[in-house]
PDB file of N, CA and C in Angstrom:
ATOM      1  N   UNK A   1      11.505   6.397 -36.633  1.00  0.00           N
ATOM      2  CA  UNK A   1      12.075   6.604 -35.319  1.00  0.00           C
ATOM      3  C   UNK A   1      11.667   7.966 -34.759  1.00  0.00           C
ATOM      4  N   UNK A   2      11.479   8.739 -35.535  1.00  0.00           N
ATOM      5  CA  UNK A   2      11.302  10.314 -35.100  1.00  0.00           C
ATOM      6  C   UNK A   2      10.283  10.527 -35.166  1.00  0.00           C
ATOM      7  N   UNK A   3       9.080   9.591 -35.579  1.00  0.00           N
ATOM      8  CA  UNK A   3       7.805  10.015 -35.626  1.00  0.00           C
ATOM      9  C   UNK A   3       7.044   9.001 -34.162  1.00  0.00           C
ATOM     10  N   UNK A   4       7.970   7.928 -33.517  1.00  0.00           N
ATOM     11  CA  UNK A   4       7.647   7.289 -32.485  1.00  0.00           C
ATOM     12  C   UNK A   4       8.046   8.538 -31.453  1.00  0.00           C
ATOM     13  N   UNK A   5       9.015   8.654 -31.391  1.00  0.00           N
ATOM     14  CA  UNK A   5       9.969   9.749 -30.543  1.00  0.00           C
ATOM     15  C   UNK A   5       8.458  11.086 -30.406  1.00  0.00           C
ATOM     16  N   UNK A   6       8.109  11.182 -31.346  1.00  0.00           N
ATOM     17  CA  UNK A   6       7.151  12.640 -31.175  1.00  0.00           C
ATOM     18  C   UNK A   6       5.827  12.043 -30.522  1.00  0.00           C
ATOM     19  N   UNK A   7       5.505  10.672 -30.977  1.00  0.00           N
ATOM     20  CA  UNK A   7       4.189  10.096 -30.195  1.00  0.00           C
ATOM     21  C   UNK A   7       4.143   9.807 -28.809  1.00  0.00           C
ATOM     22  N   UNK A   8       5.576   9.724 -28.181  1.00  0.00           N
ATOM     23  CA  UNK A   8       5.615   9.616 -27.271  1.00  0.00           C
ATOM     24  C   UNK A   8       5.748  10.956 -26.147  1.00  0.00           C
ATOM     25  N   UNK A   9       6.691  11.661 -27.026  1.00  0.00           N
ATOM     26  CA  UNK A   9       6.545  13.057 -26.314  1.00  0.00           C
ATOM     27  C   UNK A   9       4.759  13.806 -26.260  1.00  0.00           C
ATOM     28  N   UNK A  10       3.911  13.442 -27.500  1.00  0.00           N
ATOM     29  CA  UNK A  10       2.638  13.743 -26.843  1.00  0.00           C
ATOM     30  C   UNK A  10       1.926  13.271 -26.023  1.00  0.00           C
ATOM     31  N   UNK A  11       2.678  12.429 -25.582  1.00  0.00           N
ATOM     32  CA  UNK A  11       1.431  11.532 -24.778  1.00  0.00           C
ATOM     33  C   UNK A  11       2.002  12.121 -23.173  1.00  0.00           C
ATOM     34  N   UNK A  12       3.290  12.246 -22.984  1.00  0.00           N
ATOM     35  CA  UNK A  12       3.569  12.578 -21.984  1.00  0.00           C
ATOM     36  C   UNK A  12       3.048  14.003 -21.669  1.00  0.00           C
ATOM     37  N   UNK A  13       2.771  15.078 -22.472  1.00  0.00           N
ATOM     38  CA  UNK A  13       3.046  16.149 -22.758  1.00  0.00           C
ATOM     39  C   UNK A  13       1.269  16.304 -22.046  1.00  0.00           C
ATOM     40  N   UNK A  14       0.363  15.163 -22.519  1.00  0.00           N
ATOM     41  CA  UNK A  14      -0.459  14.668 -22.495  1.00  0.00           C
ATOM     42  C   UNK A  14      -1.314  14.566 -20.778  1.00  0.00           C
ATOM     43  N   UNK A  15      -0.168  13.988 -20.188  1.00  0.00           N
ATOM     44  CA  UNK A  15      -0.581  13.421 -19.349  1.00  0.00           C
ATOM     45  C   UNK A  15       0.071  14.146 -17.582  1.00  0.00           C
ATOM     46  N   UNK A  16       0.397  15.339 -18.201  1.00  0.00           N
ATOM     47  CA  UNK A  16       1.319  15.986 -17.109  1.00  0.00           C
ATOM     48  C   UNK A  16       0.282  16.417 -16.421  1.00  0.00           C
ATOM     49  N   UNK A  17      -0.740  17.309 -16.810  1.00  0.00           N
ATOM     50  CA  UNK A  17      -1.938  17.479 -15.815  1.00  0.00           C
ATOM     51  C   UNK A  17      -2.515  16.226 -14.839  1.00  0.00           C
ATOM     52  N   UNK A  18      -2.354  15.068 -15.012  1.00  0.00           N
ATOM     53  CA  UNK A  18      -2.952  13.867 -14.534  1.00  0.00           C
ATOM     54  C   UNK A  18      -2.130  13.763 -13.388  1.00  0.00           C
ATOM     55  N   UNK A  19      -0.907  13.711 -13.838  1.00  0.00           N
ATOM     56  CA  UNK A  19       0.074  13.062 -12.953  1.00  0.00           C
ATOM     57  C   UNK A  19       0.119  14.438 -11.796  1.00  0.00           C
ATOM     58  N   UNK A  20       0.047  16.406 -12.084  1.00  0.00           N
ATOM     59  CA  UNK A  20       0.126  17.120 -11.184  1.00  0.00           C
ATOM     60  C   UNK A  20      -0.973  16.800 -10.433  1.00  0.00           C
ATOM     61  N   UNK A  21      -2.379  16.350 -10.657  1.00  0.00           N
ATOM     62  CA  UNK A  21      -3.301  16.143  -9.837  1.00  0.00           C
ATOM     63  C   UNK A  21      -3.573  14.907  -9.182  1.00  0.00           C
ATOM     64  N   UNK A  22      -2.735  14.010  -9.633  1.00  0.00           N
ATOM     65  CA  UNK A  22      -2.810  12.870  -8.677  1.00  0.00           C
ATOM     66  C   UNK A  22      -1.342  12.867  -7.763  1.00  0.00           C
ATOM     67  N   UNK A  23      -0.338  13.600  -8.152  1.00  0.00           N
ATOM     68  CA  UNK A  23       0.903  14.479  -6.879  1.00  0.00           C
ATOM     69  C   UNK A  23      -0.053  14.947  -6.161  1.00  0.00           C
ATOM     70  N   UNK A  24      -1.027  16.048  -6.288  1.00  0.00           N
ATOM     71  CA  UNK A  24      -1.510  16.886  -5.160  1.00  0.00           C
ATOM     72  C   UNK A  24      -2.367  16.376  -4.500  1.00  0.00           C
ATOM     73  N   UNK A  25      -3.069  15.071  -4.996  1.00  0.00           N
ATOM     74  CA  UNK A  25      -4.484  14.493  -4.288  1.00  0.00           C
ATOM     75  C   UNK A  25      -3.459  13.703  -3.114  1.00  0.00           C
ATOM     76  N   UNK A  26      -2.421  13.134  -3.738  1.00  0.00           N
ATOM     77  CA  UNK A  26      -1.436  12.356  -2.856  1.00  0.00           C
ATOM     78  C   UNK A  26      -1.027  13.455  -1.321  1.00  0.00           C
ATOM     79  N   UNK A  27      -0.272  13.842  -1.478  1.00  0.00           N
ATOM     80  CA  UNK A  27      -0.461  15.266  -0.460  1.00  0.00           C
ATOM     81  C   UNK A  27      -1.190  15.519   0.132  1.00  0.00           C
ATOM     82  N   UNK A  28      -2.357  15.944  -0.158  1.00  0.00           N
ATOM     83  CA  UNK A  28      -3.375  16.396   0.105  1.00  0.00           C
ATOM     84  C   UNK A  28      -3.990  15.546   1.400  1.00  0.00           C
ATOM     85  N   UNK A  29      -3.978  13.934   0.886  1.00  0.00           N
ATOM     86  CA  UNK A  29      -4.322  12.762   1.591  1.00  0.00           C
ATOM     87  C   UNK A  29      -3.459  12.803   2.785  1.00  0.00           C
ATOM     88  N   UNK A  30      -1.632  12.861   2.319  1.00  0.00           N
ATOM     89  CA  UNK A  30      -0.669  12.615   3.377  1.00  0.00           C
ATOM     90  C   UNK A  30      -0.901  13.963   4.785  1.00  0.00           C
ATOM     91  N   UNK A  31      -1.268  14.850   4.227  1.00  0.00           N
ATOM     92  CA  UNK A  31      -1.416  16.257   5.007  1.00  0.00           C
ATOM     93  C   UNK A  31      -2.394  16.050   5.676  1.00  0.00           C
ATOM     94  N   UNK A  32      -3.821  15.457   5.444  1.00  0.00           N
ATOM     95  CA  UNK A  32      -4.893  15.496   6.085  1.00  0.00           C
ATOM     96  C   UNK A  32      -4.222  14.696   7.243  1.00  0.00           C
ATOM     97  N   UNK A  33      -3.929  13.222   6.981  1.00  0.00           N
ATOM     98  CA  UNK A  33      -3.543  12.310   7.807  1.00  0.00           C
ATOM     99  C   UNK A  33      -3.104  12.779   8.900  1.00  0.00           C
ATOM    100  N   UNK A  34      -2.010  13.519   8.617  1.00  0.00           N
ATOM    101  CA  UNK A  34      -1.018  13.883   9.729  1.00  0.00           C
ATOM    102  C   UNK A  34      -1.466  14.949  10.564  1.00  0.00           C
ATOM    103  N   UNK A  35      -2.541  15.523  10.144  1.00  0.00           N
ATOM    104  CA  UNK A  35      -2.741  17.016  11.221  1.00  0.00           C
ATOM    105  C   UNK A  35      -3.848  15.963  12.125  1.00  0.00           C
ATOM    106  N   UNK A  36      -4.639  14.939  11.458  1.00  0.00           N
ATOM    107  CA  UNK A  36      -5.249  14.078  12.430  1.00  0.00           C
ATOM    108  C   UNK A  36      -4.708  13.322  13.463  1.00  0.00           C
ATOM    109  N   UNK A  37      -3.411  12.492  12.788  1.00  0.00           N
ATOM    110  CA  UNK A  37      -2.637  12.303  14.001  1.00  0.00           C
ATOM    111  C   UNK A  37      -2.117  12.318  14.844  1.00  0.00           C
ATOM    112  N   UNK A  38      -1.603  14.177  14.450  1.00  0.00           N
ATOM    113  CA  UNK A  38      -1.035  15.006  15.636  1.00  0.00           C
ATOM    114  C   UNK A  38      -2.504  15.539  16.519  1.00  0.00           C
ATOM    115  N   UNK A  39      -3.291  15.858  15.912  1.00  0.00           N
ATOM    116  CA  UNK A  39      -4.400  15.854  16.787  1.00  0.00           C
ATOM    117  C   UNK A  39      -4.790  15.027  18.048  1.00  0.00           C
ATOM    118  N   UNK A  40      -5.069  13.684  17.268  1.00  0.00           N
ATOM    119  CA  UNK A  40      -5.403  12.671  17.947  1.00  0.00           C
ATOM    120  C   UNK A  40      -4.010  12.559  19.171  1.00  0.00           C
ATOM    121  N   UNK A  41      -2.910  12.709  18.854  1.00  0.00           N
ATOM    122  CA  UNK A  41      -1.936  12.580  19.956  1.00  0.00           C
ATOM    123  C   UNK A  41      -2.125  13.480  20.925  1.00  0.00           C
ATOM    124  N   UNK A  42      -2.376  14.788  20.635  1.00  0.00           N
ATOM    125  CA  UNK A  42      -2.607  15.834  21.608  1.00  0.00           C
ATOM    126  C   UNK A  42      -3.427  15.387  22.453  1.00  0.00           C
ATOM    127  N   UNK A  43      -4.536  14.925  22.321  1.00  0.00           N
ATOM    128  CA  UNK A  43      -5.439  14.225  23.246  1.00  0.00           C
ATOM    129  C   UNK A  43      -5.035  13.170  24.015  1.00  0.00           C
ATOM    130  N   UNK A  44      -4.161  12.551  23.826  1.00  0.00           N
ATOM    131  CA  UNK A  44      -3.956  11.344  24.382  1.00  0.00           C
ATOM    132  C   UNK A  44      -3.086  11.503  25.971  1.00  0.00           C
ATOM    133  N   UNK A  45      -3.387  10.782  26.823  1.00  0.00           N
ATOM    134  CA  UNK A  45      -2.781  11.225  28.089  1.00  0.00           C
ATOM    135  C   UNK A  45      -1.030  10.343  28.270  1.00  0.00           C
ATOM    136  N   UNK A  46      -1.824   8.749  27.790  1.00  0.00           N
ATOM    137  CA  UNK A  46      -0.239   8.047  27.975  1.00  0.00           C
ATOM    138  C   UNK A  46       0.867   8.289  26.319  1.00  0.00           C
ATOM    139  N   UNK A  47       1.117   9.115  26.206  1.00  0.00           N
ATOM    140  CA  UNK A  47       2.391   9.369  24.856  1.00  0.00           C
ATOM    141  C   UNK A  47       3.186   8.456  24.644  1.00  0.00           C
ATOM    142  N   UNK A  48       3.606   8.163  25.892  1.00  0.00           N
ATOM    143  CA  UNK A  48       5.008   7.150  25.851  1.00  0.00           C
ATOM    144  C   UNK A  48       4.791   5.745  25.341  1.00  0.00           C
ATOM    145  N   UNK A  49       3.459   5.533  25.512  1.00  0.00           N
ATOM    146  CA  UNK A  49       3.064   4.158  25.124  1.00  0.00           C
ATOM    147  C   UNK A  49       2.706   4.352  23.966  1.00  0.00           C
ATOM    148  N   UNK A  50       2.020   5.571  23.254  1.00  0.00           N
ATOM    149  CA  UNK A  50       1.871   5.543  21.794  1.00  0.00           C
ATOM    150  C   UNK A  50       3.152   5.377  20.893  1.00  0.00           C
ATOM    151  N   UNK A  51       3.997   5.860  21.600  1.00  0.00           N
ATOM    152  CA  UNK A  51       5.416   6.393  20.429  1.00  0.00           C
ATOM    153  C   UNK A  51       5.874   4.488  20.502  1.00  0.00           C
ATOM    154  N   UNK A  52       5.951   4.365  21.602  1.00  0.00           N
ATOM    155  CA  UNK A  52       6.086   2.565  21.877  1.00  0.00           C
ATOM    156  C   UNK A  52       5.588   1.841  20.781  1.00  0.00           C
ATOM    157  N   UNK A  53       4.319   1.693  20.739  1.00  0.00           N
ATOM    158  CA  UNK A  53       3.291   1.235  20.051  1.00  0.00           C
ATOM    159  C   UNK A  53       3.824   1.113  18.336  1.00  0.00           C
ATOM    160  N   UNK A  54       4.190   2.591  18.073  1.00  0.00           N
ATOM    161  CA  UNK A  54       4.714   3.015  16.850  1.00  0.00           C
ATOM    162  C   UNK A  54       5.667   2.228  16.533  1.00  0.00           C
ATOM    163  N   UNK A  55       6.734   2.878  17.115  1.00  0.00           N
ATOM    164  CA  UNK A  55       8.537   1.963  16.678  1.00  0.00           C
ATOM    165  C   UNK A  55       7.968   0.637  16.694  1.00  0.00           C
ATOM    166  N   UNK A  56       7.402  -0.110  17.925  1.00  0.00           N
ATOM    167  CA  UNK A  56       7.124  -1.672  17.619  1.00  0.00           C
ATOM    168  C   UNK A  56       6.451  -2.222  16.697  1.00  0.00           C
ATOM    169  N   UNK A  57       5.548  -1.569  15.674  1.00  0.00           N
ATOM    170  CA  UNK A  57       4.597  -1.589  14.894  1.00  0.00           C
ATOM    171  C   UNK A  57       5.528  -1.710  13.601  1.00  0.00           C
ATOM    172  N   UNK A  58       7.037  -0.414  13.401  1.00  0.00           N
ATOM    173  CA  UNK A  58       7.453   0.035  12.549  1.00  0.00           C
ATOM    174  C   UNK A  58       9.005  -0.991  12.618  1.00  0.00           C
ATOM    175  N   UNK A  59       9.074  -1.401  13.431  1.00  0.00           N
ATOM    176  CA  UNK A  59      10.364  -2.306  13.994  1.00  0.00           C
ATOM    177  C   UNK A  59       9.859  -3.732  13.489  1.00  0.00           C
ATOM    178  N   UNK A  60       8.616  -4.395  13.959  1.00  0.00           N
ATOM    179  CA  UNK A  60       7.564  -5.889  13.747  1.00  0.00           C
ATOM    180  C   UNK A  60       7.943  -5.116  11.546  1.00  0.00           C
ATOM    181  N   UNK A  61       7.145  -4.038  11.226  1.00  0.00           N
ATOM    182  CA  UNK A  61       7.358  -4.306   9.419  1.00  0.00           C
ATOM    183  C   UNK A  61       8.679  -4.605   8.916  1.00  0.00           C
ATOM    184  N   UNK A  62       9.706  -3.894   9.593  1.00  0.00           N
ATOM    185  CA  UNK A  62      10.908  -4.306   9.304  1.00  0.00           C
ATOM    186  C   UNK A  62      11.596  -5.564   9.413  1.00  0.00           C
ATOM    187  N   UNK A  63      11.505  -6.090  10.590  1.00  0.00           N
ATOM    188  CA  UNK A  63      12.014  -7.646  10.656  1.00  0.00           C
ATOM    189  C   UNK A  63      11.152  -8.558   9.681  1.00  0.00           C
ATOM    190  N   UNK A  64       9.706  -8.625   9.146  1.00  0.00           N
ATOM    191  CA  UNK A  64       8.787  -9.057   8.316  1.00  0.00           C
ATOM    192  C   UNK A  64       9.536  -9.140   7.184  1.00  0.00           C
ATOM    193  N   UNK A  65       9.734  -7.604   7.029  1.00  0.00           N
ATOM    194  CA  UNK A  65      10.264  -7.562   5.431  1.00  0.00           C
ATOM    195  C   UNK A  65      11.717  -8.311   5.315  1.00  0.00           C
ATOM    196  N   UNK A  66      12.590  -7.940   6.161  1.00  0.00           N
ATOM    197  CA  UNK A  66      14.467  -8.562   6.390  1.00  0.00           C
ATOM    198  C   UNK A  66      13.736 -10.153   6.062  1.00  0.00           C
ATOM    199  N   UNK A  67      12.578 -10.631   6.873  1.00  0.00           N
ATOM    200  CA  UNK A  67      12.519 -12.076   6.710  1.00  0.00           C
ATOM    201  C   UNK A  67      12.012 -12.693   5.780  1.00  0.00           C
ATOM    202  N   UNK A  68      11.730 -11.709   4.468  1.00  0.00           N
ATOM    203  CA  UNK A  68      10.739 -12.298   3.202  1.00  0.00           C
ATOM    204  C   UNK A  68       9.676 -12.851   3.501  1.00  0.00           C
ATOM    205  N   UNK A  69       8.900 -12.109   4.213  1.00  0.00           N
ATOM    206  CA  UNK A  69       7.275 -12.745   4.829  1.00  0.00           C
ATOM    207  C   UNK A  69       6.430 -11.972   3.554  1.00  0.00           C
ATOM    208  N   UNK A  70       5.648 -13.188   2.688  1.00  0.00           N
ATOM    209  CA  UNK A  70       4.872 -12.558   1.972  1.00  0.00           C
ATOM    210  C   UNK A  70       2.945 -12.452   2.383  1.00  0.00           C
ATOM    211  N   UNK A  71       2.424 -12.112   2.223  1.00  0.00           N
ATOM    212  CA  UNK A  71       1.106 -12.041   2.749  1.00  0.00           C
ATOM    213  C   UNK A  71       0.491 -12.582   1.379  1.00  0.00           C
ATOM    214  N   UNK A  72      -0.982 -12.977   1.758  1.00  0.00           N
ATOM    215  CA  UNK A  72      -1.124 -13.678   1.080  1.00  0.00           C
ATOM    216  C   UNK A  72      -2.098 -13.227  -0.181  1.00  0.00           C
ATOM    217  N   UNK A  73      -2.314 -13.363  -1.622  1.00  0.00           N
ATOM    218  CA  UNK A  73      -3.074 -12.647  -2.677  1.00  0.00           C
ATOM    219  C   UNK A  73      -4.465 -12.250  -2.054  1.00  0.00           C
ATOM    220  N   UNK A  74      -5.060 -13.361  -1.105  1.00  0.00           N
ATOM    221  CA  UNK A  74      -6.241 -13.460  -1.244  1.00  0.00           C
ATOM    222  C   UNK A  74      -6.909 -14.028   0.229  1.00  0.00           C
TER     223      UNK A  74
END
């Protein structure tokens, strides 16, 4: 039991660098995104229709999901 207990603590012990660099690549990705988006909005003349666009986009995933809509494997 105590020698599973220690194999497992190395592996984690193991794998903490992996997991900090795939946290920061994650980030990294989410951060890029967003300074593009706010970018791309700055440019844009009609706003009101983007933010529209959004909620209805983000409102349409929600009723999808409430309705158990699955998409399909393939």
């Amino acid at each position: 039991m105590i020698a599973a207990a220690a194999h497992r603590w190395e592996t984690l012990v193991t794998l903490i660098p992996l997991f900090i660099v795939g946290i920061g690549l994650i980030v990294a990705v989410l951060i890029l995104l967003g300074r593009a988006f706010a970018d791309s909005v700055r440019g844009i003349k009609h706003k009101r229709l983007l933010w529209i666009g959004v909620l209805a986009s983000f409102a349409f995933v929600l009723v999808l999901t409430y309705l158990g809509v699955n998409l399909p494997k393939e």
